[in-house]
N, C-alpha and C. Protein backbone atom coordinates (compact mmCIF):
# COMPACT_ATOMS: atom_id res chain seq x y z
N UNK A 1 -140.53 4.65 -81.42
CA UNK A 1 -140.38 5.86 -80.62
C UNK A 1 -139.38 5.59 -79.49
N UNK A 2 -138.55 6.31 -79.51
CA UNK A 2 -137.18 6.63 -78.12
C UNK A 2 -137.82 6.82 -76.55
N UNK A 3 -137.17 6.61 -76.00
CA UNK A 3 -137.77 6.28 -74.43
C UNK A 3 -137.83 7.73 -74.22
N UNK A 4 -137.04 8.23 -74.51
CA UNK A 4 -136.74 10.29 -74.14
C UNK A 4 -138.20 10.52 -75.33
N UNK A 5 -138.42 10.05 -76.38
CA UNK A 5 -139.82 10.57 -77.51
C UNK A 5 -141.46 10.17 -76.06
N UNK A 6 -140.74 9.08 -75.86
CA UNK A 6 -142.44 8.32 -75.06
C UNK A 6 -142.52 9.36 -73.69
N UNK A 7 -141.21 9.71 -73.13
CA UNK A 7 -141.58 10.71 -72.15
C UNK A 7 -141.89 12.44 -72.16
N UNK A 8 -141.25 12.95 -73.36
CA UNK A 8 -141.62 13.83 -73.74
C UNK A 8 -143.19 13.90 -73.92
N UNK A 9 -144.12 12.98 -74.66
CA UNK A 9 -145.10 12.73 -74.87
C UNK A 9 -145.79 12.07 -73.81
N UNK A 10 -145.90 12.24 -72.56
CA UNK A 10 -146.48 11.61 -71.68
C UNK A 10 -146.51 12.50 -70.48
N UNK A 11 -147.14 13.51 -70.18
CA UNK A 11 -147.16 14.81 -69.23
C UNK A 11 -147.37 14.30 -67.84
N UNK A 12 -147.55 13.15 -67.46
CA UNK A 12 -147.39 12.59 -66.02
C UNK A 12 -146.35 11.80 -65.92
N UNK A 13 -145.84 11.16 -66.88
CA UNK A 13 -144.08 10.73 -66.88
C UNK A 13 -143.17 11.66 -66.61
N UNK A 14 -143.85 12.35 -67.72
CA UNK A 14 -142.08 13.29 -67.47
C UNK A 14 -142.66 14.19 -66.43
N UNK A 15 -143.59 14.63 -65.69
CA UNK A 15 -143.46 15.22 -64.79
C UNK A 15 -142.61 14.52 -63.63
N UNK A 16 -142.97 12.77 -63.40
CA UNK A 16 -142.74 12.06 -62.30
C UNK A 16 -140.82 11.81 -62.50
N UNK A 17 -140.74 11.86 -64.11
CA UNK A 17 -139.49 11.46 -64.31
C UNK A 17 -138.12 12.80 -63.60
N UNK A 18 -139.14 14.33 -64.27
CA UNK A 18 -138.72 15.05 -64.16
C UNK A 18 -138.47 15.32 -62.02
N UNK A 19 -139.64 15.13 -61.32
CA UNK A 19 -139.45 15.21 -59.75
C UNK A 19 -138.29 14.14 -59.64
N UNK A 20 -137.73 13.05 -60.24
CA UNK A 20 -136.83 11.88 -59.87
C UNK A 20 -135.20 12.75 -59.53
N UNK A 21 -135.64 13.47 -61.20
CA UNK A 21 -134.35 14.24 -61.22
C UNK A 21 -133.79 15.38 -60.58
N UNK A 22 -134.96 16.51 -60.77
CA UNK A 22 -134.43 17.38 -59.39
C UNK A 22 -135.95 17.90 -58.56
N UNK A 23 -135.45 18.64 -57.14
CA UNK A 23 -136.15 18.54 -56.31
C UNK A 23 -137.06 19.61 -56.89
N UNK A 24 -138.63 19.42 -56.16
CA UNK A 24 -139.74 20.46 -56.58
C UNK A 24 -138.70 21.34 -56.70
N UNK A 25 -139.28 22.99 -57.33
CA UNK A 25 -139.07 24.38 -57.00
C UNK A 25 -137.54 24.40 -57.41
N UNK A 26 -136.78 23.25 -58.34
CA UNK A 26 -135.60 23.42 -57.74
C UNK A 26 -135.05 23.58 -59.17
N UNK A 27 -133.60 24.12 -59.50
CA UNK A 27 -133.08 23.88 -60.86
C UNK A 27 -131.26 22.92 -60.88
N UNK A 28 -131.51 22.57 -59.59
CA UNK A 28 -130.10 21.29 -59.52
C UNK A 28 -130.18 20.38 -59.00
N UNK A 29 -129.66 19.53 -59.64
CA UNK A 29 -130.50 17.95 -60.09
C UNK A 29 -129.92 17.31 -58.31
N UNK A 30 -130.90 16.05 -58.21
CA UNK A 30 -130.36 15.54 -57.49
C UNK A 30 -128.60 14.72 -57.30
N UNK A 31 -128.18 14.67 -55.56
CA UNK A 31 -126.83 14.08 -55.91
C UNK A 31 -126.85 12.98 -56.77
N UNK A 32 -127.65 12.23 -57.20
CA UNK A 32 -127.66 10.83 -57.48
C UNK A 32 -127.42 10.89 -58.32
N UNK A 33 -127.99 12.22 -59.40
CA UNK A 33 -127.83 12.18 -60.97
C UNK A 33 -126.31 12.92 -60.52
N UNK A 34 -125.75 14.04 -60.18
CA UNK A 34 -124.37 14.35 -60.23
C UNK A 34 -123.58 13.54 -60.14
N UNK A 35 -123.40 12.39 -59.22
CA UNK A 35 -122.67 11.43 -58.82
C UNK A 35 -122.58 10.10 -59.87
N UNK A 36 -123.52 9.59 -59.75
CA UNK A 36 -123.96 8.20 -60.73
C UNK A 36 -123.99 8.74 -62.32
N UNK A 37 -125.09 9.45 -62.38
CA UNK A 37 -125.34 9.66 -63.90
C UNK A 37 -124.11 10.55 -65.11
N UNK A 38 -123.96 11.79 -64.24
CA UNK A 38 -123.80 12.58 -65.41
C UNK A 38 -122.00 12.44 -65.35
N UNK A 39 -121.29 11.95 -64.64
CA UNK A 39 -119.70 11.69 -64.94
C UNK A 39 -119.91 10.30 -66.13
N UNK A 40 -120.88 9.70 -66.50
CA UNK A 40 -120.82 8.79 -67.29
C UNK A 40 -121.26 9.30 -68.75
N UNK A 41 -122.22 10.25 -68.30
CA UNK A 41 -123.04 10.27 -69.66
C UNK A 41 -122.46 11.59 -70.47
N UNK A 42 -121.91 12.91 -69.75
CA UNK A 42 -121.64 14.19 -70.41
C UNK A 42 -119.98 13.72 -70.68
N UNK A 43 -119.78 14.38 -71.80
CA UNK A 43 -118.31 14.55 -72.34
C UNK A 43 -117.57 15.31 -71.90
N UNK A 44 -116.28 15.11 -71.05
CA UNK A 44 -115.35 16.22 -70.82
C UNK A 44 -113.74 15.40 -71.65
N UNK A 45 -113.60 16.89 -72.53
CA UNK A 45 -112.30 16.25 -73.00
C UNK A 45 -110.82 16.39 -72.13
N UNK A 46 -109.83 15.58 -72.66
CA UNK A 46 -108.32 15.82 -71.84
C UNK A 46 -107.81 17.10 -71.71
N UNK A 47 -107.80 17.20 -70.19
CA UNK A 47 -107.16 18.49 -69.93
C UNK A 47 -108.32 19.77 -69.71
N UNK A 48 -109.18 18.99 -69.75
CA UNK A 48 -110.28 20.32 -69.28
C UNK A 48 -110.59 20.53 -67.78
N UNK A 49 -110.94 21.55 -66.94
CA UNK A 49 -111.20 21.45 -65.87
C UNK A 49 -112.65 21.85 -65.74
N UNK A 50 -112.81 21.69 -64.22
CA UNK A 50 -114.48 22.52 -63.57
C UNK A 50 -114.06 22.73 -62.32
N UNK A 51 -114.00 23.85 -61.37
CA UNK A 51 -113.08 24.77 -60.76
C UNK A 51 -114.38 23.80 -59.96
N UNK A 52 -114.06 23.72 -58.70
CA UNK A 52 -114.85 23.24 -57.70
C UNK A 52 -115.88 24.16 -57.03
N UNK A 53 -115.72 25.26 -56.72
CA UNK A 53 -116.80 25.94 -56.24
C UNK A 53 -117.86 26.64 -57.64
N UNK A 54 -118.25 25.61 -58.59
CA UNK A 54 -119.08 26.03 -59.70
C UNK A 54 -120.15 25.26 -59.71
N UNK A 55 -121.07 26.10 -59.58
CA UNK A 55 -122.51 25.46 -60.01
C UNK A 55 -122.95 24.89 -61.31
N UNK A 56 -123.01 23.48 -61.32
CA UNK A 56 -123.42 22.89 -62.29
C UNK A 56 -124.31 21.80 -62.49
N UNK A 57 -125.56 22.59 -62.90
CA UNK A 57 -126.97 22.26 -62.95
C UNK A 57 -127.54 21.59 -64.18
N UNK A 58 -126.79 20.53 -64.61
CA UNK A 58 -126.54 19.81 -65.74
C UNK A 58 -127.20 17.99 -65.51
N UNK A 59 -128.14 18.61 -66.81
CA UNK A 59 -129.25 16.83 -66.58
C UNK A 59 -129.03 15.87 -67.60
N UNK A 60 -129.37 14.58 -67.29
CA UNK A 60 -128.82 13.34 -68.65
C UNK A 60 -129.97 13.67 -69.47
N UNK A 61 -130.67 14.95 -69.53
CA UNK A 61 -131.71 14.70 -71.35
C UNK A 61 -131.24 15.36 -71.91
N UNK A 62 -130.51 16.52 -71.35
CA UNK A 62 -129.81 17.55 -72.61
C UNK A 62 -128.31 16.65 -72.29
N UNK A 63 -127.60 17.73 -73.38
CA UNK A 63 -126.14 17.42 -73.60
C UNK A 63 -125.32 18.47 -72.73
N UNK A 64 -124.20 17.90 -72.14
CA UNK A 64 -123.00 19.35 -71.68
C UNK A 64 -121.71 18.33 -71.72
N UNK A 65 -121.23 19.31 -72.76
CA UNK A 65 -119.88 18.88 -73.12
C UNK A 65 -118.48 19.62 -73.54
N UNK A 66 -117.55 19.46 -72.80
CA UNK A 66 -116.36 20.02 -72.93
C UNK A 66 -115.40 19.70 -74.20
N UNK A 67 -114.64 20.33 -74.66
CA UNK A 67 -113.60 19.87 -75.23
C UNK A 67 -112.07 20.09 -74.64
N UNK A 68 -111.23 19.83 -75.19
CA UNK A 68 -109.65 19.73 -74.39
C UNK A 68 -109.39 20.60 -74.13
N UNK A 69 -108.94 20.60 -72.71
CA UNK A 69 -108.34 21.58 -72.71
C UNK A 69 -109.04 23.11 -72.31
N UNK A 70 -109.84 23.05 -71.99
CA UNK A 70 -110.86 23.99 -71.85
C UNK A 70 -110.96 23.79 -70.11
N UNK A 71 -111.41 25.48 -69.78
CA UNK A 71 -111.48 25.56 -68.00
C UNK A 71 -113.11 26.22 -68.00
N UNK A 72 -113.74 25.77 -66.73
CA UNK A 72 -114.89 26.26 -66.10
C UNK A 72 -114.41 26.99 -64.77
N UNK A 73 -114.32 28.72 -64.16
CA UNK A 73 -113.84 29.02 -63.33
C UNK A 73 -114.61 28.60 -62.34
N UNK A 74 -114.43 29.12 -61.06
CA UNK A 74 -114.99 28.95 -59.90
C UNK A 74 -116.62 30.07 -59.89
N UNK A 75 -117.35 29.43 -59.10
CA UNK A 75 -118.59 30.43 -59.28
C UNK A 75 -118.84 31.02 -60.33
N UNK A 76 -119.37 29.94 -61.12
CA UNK A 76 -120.10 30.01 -62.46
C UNK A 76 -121.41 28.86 -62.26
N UNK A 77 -122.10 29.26 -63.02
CA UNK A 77 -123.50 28.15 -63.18
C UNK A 77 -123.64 27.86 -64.48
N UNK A 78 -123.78 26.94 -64.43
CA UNK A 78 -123.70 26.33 -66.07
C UNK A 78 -125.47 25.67 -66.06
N UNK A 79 -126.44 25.77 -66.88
CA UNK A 79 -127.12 25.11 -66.87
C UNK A 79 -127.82 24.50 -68.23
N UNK A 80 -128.41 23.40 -68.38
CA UNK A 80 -128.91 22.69 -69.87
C UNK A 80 -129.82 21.95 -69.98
N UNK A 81 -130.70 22.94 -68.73
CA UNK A 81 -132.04 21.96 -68.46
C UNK A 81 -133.11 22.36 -68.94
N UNK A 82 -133.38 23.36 -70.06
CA UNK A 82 -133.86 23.60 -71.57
C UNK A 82 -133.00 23.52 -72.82
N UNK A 83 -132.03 23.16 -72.48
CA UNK A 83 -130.63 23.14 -73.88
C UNK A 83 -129.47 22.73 -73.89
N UNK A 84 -128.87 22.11 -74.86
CA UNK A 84 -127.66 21.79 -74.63
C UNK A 84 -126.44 22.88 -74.24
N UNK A 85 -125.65 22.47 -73.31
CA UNK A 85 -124.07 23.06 -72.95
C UNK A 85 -123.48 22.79 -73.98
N UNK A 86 -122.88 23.65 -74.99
CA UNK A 86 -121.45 22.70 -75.75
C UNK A 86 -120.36 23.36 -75.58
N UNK A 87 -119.29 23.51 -75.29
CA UNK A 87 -117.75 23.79 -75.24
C UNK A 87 -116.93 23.45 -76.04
N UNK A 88 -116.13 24.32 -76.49
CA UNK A 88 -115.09 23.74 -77.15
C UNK A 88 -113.54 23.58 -76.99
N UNK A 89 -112.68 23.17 -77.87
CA UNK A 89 -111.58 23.12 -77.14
C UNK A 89 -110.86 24.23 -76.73
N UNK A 90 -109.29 24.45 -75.95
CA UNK A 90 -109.11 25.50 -75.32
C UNK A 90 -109.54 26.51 -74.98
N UNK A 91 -110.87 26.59 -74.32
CA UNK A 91 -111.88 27.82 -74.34
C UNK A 91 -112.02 27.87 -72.89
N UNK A 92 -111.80 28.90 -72.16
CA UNK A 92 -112.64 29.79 -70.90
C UNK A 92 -113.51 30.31 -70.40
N UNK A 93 -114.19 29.96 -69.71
CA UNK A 93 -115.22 30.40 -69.51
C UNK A 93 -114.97 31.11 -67.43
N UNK A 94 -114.61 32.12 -67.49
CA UNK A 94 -114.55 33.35 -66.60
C UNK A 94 -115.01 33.03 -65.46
N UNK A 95 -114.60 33.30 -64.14
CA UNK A 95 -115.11 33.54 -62.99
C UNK A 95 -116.55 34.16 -62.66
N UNK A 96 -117.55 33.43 -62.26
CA UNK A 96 -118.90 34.30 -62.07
C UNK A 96 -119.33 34.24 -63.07
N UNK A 97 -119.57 33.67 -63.99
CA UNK A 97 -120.39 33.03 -65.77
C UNK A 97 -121.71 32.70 -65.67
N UNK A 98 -122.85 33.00 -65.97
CA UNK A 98 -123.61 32.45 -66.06
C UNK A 98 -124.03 31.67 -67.18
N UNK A 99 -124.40 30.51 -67.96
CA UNK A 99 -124.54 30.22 -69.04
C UNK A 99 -125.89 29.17 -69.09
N UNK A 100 -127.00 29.09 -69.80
CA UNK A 100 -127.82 28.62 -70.06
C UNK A 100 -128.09 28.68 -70.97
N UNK A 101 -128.56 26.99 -71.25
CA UNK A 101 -128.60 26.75 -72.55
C UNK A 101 -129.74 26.88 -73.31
N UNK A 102 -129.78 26.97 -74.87
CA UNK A 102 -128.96 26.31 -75.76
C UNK A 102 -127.71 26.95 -76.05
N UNK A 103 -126.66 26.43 -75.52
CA UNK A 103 -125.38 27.69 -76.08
C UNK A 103 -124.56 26.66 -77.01
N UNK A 104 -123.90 27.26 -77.68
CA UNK A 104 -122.33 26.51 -78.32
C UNK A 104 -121.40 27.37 -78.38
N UNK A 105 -120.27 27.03 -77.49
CA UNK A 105 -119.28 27.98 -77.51
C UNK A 105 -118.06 26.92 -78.46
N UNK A 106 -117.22 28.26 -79.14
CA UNK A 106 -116.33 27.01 -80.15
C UNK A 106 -114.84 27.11 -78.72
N UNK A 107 -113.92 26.92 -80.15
CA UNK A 107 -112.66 26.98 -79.83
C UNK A 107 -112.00 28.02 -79.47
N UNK A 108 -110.90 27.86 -78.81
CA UNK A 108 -110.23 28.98 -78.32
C UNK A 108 -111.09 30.38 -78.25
N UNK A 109 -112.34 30.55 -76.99
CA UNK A 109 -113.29 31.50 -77.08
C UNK A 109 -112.60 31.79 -75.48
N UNK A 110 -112.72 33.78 -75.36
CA UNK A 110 -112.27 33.46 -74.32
C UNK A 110 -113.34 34.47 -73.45
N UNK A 111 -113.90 33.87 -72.26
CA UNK A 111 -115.06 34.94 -71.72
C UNK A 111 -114.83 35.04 -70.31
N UNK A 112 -114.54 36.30 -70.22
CA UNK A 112 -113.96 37.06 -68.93
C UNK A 112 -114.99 37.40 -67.79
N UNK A 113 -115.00 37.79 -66.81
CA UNK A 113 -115.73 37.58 -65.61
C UNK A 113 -117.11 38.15 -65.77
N UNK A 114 -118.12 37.84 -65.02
CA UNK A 114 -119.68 38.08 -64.86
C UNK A 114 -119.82 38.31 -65.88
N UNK A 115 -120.23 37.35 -66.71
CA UNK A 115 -120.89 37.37 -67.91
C UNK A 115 -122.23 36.70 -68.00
N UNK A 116 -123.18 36.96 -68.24
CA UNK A 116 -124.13 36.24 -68.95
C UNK A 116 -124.82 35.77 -70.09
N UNK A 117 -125.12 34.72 -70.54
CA UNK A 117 -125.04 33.85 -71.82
C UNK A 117 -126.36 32.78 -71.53
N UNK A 118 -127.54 33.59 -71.53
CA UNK A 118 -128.86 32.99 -71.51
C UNK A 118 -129.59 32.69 -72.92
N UNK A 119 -130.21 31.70 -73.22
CA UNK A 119 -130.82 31.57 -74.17
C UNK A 119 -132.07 31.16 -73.99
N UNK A 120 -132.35 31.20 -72.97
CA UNK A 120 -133.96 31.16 -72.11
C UNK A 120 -134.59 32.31 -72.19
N UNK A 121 -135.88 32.88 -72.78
CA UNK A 121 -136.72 33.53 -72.03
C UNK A 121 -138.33 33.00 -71.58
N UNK A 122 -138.37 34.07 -70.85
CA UNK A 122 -139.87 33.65 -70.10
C UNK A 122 -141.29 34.82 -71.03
N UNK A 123 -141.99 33.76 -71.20
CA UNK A 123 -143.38 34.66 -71.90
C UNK A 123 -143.96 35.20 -71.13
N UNK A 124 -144.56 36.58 -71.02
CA UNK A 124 -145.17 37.47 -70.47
C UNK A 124 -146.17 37.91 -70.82
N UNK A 125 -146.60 37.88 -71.90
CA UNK A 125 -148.02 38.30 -73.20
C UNK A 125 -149.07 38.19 -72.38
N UNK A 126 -149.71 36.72 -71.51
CA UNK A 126 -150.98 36.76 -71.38
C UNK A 126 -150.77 37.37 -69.89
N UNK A 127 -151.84 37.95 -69.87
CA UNK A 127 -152.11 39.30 -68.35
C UNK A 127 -152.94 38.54 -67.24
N UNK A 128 -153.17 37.26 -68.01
CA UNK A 128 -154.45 36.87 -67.11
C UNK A 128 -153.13 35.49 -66.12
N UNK A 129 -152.28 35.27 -66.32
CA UNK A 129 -151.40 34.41 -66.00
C UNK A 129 -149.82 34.98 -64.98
N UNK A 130 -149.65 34.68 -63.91
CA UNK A 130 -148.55 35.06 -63.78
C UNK A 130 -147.19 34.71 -64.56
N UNK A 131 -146.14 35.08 -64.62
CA UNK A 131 -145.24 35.01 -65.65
C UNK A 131 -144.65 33.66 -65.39
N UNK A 132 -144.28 33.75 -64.25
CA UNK A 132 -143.89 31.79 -63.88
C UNK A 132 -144.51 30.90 -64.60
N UNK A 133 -145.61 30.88 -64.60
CA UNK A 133 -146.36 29.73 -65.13
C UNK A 133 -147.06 29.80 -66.88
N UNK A 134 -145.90 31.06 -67.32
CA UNK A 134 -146.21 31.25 -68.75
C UNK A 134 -145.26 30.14 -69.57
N UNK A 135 -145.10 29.93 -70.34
CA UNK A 135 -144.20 29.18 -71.63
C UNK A 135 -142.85 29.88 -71.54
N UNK A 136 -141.91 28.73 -71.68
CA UNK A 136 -140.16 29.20 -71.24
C UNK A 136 -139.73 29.15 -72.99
N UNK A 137 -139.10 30.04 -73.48
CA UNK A 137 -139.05 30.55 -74.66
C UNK A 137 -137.13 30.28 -74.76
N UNK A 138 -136.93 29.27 -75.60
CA UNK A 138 -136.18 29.26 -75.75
C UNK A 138 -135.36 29.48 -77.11
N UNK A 139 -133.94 30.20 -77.69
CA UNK A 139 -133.78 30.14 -78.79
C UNK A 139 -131.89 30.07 -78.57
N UNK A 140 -131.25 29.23 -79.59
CA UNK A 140 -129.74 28.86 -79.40
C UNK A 140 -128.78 30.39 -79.72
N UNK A 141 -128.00 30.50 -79.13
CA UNK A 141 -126.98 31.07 -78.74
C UNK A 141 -125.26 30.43 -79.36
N UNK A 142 -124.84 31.33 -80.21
CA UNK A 142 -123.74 30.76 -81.10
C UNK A 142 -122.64 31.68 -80.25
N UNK A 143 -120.99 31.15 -79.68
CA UNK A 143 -120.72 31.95 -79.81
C UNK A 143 -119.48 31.04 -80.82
N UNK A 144 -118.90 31.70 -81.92
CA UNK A 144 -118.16 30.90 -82.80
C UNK A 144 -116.42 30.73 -81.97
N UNK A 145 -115.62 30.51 -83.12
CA UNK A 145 -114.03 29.97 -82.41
C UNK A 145 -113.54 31.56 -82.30
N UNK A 146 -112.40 31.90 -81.73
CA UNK A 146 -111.60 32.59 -81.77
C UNK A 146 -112.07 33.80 -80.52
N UNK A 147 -113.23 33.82 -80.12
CA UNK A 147 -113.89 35.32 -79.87
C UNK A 147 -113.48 35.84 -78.53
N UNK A 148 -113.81 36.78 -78.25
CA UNK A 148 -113.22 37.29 -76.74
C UNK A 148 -114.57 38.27 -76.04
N UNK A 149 -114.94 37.45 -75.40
CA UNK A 149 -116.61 38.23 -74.60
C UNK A 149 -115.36 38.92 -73.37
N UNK A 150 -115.89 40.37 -73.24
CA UNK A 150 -115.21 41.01 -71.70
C UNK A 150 -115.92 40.83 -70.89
N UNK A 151 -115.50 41.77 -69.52
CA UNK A 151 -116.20 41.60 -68.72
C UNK A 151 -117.79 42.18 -68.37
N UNK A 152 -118.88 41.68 -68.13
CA UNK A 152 -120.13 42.22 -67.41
C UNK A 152 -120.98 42.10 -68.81
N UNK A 153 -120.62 41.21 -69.56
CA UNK A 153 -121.73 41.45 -70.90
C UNK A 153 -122.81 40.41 -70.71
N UNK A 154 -123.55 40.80 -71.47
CA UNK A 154 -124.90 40.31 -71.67
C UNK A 154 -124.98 39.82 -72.71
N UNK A 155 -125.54 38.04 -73.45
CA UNK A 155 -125.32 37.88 -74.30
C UNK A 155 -127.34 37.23 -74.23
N UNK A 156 -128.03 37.58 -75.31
CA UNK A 156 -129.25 37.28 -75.29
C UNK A 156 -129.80 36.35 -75.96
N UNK A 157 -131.09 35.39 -76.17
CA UNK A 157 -130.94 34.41 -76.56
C UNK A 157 -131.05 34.40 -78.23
N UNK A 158 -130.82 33.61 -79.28
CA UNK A 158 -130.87 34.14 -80.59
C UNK A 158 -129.38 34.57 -81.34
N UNK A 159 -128.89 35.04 -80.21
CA UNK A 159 -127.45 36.10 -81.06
C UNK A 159 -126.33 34.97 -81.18
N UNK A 160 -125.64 34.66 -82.12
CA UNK A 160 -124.42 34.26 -82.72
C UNK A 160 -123.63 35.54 -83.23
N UNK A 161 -121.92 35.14 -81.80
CA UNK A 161 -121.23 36.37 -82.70
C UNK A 161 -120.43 35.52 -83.07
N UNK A 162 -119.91 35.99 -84.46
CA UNK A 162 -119.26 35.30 -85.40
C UNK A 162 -117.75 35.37 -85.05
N UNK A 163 -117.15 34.45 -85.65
CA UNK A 163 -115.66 34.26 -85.49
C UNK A 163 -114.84 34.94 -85.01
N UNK A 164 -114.04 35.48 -84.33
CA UNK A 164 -113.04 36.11 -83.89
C UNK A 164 -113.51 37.96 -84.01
N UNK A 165 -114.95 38.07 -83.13
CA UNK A 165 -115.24 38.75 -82.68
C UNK A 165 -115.22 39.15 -81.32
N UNK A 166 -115.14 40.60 -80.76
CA UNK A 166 -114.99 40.94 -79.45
C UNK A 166 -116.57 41.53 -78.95
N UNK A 167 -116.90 41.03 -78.02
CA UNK A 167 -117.74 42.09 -77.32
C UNK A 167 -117.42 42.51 -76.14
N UNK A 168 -117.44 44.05 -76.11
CA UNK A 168 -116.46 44.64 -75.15
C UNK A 168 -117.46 44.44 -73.44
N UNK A 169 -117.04 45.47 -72.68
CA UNK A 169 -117.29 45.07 -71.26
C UNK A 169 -118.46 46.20 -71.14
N UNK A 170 -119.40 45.15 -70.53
CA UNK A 170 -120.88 45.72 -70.03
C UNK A 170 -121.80 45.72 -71.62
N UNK A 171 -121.48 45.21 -72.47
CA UNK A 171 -122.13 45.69 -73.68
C UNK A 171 -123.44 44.10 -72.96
N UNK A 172 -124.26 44.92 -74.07
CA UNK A 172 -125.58 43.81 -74.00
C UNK A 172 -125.98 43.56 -75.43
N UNK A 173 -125.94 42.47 -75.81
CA UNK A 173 -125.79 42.39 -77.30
C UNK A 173 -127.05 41.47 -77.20
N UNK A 174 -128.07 41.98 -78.63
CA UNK A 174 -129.32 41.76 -78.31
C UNK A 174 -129.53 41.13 -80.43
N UNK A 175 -128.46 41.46 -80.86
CA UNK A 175 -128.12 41.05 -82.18
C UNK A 175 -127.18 40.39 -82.59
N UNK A 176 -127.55 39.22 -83.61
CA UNK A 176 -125.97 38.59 -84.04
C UNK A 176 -124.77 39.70 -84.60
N UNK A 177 -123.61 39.18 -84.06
CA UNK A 177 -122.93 40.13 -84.50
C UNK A 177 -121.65 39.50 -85.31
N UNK A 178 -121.60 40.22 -86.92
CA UNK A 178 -120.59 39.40 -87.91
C UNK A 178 -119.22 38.80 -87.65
N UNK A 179 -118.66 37.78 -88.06
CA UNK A 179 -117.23 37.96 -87.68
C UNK A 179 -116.30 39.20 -87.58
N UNK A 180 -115.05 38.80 -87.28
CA UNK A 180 -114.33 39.77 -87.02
C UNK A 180 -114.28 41.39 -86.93
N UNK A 181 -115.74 41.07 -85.97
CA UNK A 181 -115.98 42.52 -85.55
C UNK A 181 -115.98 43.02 -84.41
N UNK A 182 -116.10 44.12 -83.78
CA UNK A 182 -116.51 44.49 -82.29
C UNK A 182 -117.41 45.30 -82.04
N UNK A 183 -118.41 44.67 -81.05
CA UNK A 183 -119.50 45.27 -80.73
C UNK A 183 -119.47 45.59 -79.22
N UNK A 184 -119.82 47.08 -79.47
CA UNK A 184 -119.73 47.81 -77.44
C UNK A 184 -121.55 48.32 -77.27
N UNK A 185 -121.97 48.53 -76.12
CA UNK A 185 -122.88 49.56 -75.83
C UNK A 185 -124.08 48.90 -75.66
N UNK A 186 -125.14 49.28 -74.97
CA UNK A 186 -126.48 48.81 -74.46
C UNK A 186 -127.45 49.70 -75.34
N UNK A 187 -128.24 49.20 -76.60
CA UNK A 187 -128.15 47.91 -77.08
C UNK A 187 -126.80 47.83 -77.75
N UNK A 188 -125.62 46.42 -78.14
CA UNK A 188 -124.25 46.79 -78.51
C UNK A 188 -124.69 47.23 -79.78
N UNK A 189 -123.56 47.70 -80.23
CA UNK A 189 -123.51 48.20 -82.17
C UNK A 189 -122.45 47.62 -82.56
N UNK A 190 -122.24 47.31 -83.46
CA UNK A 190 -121.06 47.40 -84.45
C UNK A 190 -119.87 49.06 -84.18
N UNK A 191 -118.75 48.41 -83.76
CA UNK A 191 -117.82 49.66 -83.91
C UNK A 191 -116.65 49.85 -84.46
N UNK A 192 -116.35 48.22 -84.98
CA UNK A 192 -114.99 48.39 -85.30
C UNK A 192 -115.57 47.02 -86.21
N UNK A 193 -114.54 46.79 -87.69
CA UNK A 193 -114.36 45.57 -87.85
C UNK A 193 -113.41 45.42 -89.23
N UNK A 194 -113.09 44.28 -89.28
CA UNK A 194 -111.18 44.02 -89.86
C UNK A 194 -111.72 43.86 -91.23
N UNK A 195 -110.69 44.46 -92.14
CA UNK A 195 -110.74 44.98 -93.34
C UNK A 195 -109.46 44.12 -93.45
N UNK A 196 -109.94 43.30 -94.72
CA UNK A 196 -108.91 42.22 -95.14
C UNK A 196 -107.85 42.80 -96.09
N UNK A 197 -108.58 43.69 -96.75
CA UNK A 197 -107.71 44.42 -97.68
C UNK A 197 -106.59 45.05 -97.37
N UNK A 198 -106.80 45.69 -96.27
CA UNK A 198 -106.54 46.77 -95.70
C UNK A 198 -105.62 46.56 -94.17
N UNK A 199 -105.73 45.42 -94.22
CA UNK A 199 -105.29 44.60 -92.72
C UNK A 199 -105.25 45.12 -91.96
N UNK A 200 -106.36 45.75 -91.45
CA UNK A 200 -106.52 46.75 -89.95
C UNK A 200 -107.92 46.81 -89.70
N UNK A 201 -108.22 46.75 -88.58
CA UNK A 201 -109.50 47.16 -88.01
C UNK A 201 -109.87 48.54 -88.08
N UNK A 202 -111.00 48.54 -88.70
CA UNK A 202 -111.46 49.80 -88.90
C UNK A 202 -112.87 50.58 -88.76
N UNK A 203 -112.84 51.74 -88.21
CA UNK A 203 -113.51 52.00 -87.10
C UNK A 203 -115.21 51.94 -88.28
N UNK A 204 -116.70 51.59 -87.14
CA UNK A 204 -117.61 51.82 -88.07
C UNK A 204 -118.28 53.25 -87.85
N UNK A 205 -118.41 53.92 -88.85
CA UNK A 205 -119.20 55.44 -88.64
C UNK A 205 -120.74 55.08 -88.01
């Protein structure tokens, strides 16, 4: 058994392990792990940046990793302290981003300002419990290569949009949505998508 298996399995370890890392009440790790730990242990590839005024709430048990060439704007929060961060190469990730993991964003993906990209939820079912202290529900979040998220969308946990798809601005997309398609509207729909035959995007009734 893995030292990360023996603490998982040990509910006063990883609680004590977990207070080491960040403070009570808190969801960003101590300096010690920013400083010491995680420039050693997370992957950033050549030519990628992380805009300095960005929150990044990133721990050595999950993964967060960049590929080349790829930017994190300013005032964004990145977090992967239920899931891995993944990035890919030449990809953007927008001014004011929120992202929590489990996400995988591919290549050349490009996501424009206040966006959110949660794959966390919180259980609410039992009445006899406040919601804080219910079970954190987590499920992965795809977004594939090519795609273009606009601005103010909502991306929920579960949904993979496929390849060189758009989701337009303010949409809240609560479903995977196929490649090369575009999805607008709260909940989004399908409205447009590329006809190979036909080499044009074409509208959906």
């Amino acid at each position: 058994m893995s030292l990360k298996d023996k603490i998982k399995d040990n509910p006063s370890l990883k609680k004590a392990v977990h207070r080491m890392l960040i403070p009570k009440g808190e969801a960003t790790p101590r300096l010690w792990v920013k400083w010491f730990v995680n420039p050693f242990l997370h992957k950033k590839g050549s030519g990628s940046k992380i805009r300095r005024r960005t929150r990044i709430d990133v721990l050595p048990f999950n993964k967060f990793e960049m590929g080349k060439n790829s930017t994190i704007e300013d005032f964004c929060t990145i977090n992967n302290g239920v899931g891995d961060v993944i990035i890919g190469d030449n990809s953007l990730v927008g001014m004011s981003n929120v992202i929590i993991g489990p996400v995988n964003i591919g290549n050349n993906v490009i996501m424009a300002q206040n966006i959110v990209v949660s794959a966390l939820n919180h259980e609410y079912r039992d009445v006899t419990m406040p919601i804080h202290a219910q079970k954190i529900l987590t499920n992965p979040i795809v977004i594939e290569d090519d795609c273009w998220i606009a601005a103010n969308a909502v991306i929920t946990s579960g949904v993979t949009i496929g390849k060189h798809s758009v989701v337009a601005a303010n949409a809240v997309v609560t479903k995977s949505v196929p490649p090369f398609s575009v999805a607008a509207g709260n909940p989004a729909k399908i409205i447009k998508q590329y006809d190979f035959e036909k080499q044009d995007w074409i509208r959906v009734p």
